[in-house]
Protein backbone atom coordinates (compact mmCIF):
# COMPACT_ATOMS: atom_id res chain seq x y z
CA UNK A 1 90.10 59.68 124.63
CA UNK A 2 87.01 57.98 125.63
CA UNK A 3 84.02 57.10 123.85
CA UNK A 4 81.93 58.64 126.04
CA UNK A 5 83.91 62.12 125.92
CA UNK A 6 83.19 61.63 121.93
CA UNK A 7 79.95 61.03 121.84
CA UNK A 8 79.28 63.91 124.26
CA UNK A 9 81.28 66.03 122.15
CA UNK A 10 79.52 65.33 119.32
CA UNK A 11 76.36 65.87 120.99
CA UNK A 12 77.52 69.34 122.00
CA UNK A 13 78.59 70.44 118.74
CA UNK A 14 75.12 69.10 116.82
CA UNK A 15 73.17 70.68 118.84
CA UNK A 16 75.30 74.01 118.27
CA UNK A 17 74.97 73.74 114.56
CA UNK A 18 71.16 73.09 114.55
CA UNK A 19 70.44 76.51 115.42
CA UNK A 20 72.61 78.26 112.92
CA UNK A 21 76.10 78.17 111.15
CA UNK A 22 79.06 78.17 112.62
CA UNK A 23 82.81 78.73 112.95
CA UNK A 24 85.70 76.51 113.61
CA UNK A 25 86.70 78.59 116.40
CA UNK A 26 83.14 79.05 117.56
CA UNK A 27 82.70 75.04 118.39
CA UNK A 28 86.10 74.28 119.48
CA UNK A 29 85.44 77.33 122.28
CA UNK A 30 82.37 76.01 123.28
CA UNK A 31 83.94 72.51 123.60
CA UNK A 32 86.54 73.83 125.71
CA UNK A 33 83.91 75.49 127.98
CA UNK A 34 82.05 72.49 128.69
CA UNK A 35 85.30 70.88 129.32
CA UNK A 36 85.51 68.42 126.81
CA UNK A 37 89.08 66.86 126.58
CA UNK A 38 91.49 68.54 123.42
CA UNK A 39 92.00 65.66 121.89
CA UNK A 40 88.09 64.76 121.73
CA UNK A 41 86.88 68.08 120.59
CA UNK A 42 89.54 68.50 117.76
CA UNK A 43 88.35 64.64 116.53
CA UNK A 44 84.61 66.10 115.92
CA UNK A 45 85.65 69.11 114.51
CA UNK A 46 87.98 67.38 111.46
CA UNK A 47 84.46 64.98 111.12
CA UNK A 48 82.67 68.05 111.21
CA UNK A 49 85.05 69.81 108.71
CA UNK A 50 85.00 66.84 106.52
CA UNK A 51 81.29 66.53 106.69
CA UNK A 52 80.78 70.03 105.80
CA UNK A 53 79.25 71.25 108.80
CA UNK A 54 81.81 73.50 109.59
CA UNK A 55 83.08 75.61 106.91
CA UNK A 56 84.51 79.09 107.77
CA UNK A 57 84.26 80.21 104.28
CA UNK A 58 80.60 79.08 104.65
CA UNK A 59 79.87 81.26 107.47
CA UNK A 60 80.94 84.28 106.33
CA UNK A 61 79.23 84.12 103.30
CA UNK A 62 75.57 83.54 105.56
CA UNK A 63 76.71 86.30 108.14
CA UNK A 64 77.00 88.67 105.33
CA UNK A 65 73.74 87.74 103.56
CA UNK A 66 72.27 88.41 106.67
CA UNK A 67 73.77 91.40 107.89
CA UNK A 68 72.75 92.77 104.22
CA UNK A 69 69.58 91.81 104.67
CA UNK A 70 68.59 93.16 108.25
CA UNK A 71 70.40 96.31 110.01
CA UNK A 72 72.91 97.26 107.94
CA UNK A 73 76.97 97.93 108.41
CA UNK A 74 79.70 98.47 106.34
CA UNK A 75 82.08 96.12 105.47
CA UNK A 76 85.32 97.22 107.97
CA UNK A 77 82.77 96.27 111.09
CA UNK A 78 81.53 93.06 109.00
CA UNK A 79 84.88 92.57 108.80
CA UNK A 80 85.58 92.70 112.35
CA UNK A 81 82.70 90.50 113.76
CA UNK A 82 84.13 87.77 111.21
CA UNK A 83 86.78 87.96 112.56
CA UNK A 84 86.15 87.72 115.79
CA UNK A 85 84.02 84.66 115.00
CA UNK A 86 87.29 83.04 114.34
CA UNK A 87 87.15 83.62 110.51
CA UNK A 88 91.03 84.11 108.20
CA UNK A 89 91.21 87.37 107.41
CA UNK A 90 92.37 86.16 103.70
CA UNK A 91 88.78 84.56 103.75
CA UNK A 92 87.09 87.29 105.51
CA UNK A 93 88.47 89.93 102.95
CA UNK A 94 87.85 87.35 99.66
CA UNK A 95 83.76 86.76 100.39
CA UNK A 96 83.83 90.98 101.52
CA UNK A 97 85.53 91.47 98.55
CA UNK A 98 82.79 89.33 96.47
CA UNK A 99 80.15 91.35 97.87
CA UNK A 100 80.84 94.68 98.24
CA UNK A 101 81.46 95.34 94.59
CA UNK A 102 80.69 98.57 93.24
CA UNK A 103 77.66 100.80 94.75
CA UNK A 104 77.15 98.09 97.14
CA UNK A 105 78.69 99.91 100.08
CA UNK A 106 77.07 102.75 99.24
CA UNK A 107 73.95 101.43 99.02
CA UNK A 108 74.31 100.17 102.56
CA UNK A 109 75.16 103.09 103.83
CA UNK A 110 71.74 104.96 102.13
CA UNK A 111 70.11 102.13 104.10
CA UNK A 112 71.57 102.91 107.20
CA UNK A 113 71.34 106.37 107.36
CA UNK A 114 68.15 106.53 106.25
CA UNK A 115 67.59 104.34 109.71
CA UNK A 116 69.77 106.73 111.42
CA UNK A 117 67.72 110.24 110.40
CA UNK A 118 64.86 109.07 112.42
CA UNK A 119 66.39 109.77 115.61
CA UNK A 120 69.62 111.82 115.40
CA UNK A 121 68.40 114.46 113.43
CA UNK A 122 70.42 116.55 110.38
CA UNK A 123 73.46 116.93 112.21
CA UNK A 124 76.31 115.97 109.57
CA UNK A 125 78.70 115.32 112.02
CA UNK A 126 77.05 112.94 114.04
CA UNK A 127 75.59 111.29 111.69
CA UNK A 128 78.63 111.01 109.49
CA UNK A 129 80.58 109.69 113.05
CA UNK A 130 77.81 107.09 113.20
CA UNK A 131 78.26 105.85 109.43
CA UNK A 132 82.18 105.71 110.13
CA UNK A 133 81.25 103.47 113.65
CA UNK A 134 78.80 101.58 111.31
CA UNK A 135 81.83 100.43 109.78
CA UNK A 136 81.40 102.67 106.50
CA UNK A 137 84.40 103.74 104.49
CA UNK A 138 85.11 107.70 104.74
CA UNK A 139 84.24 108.30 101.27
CA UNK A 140 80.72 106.06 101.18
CA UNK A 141 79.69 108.24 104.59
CA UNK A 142 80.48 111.28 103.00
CA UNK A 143 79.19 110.43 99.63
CA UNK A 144 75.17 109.36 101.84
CA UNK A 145 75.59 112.36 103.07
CA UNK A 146 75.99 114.50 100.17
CA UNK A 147 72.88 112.49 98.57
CA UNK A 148 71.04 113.88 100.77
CA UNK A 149 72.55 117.72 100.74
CA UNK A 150 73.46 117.37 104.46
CA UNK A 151 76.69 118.58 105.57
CA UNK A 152 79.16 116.70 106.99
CA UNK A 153 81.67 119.61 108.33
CA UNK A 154 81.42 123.40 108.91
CA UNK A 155 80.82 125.14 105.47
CA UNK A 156 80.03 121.94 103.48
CA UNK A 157 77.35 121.58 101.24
C-alpha cells in the first residue's frame, strides 16, 4: 500500500466524519467507492476505531437521540435503519433496549400520530397501518389510538 493511497484515504474518511457520525460500514463503503485499495482503507479504519472516531455503538446512540428528537418512529424501523447503517444487531437491540424503556414507545407513538391526524383524518385503520409502518409495536399503535377514542377496527371503541 502506498503512502499516497493512505493519506488519500484518510483524507476521505475525515472529511466524512466532519459532517456527522458514522459507521464502520458506512466509511469502509465509501472507501471502496472512491476506489481506495482494501488494504489502505481497512488501515484508517482500525486508526479510526482506535482513535474513537468510529464507534458503532456511538452511532446508534446519536441516531436515536435524534430520531427522538425530530420525526418520530418506533423502535422496529430505528432498528432497521441501524442496521442498515452497518450497525450489530446485539448493539442495535442493547442502546434500543436502553431507550425505549417503559412509556417511551408509547410516547413516540402519541407524537407521531398526533403528526399523522393532520392529514389522514380519523380513520383507525389507516392511521393504525401508518403507526405499524412507523415502526410501532401492535400494542403501542393500538394503545395511541385508544387515547384518543379512535377506532382501530370495525366495532372498536
Amino acid at each position: 500500500m502506498s503512502d499516497c493511497q493512505l493519506k488519500k484515504a484518510r483524507e476521505i474518511a475525515y472529511r466524512m466524519l466532519a459532517g456527522k457520525a458514522r459507521t464502520e460500514k458506512q466509511v469502509r463503503d465509501r472507501l471502496q467507492q472512491k476506489g481506495i485499495a482494501p488494504e489502505a482503507a481497512e488501515a484508517v479504519i482500525r486508526e479510526l476505531l482506535e482513535l474513537g472516531y468510529v464507534d458503532d455503538r456511538k452511532f446508534a446512540r446519536e441516531y436515536i437521540a435524534w430520531r427522538l428528537e425530530g420525526k418520530p418512529l418506533g423502535p422496529c424501523r430505528m432498528r432497521a435503519a441501524l442496521l442498515a447503517a452497518g450497525v450489530e444487531r446485539k448493539v442495535a437491540d442493547e442502546e434500543l433496549a436502553a431507550v425505549f424503556t417503559s412509556g417511551v414507545e408509547d410516547e413516540q407513538a402519541d407524537r407521531c400520530l398526533s403528526r399523522l391526524l393532520t392529514g389522514k383524518g380519523r380513520d383507525g385503520r389507516k392511521l393504525l397501518k401508518s403507526l405499524l409502518n412507523r415502526g410501532f409495536s401492535m400494542p403501542a399503535a393500538k394503545r395511541a389510538l385508544s387515547r384518543l377514542g379512535i377506532a382501530w377496527q370495525d366495532g372498536d371503541e
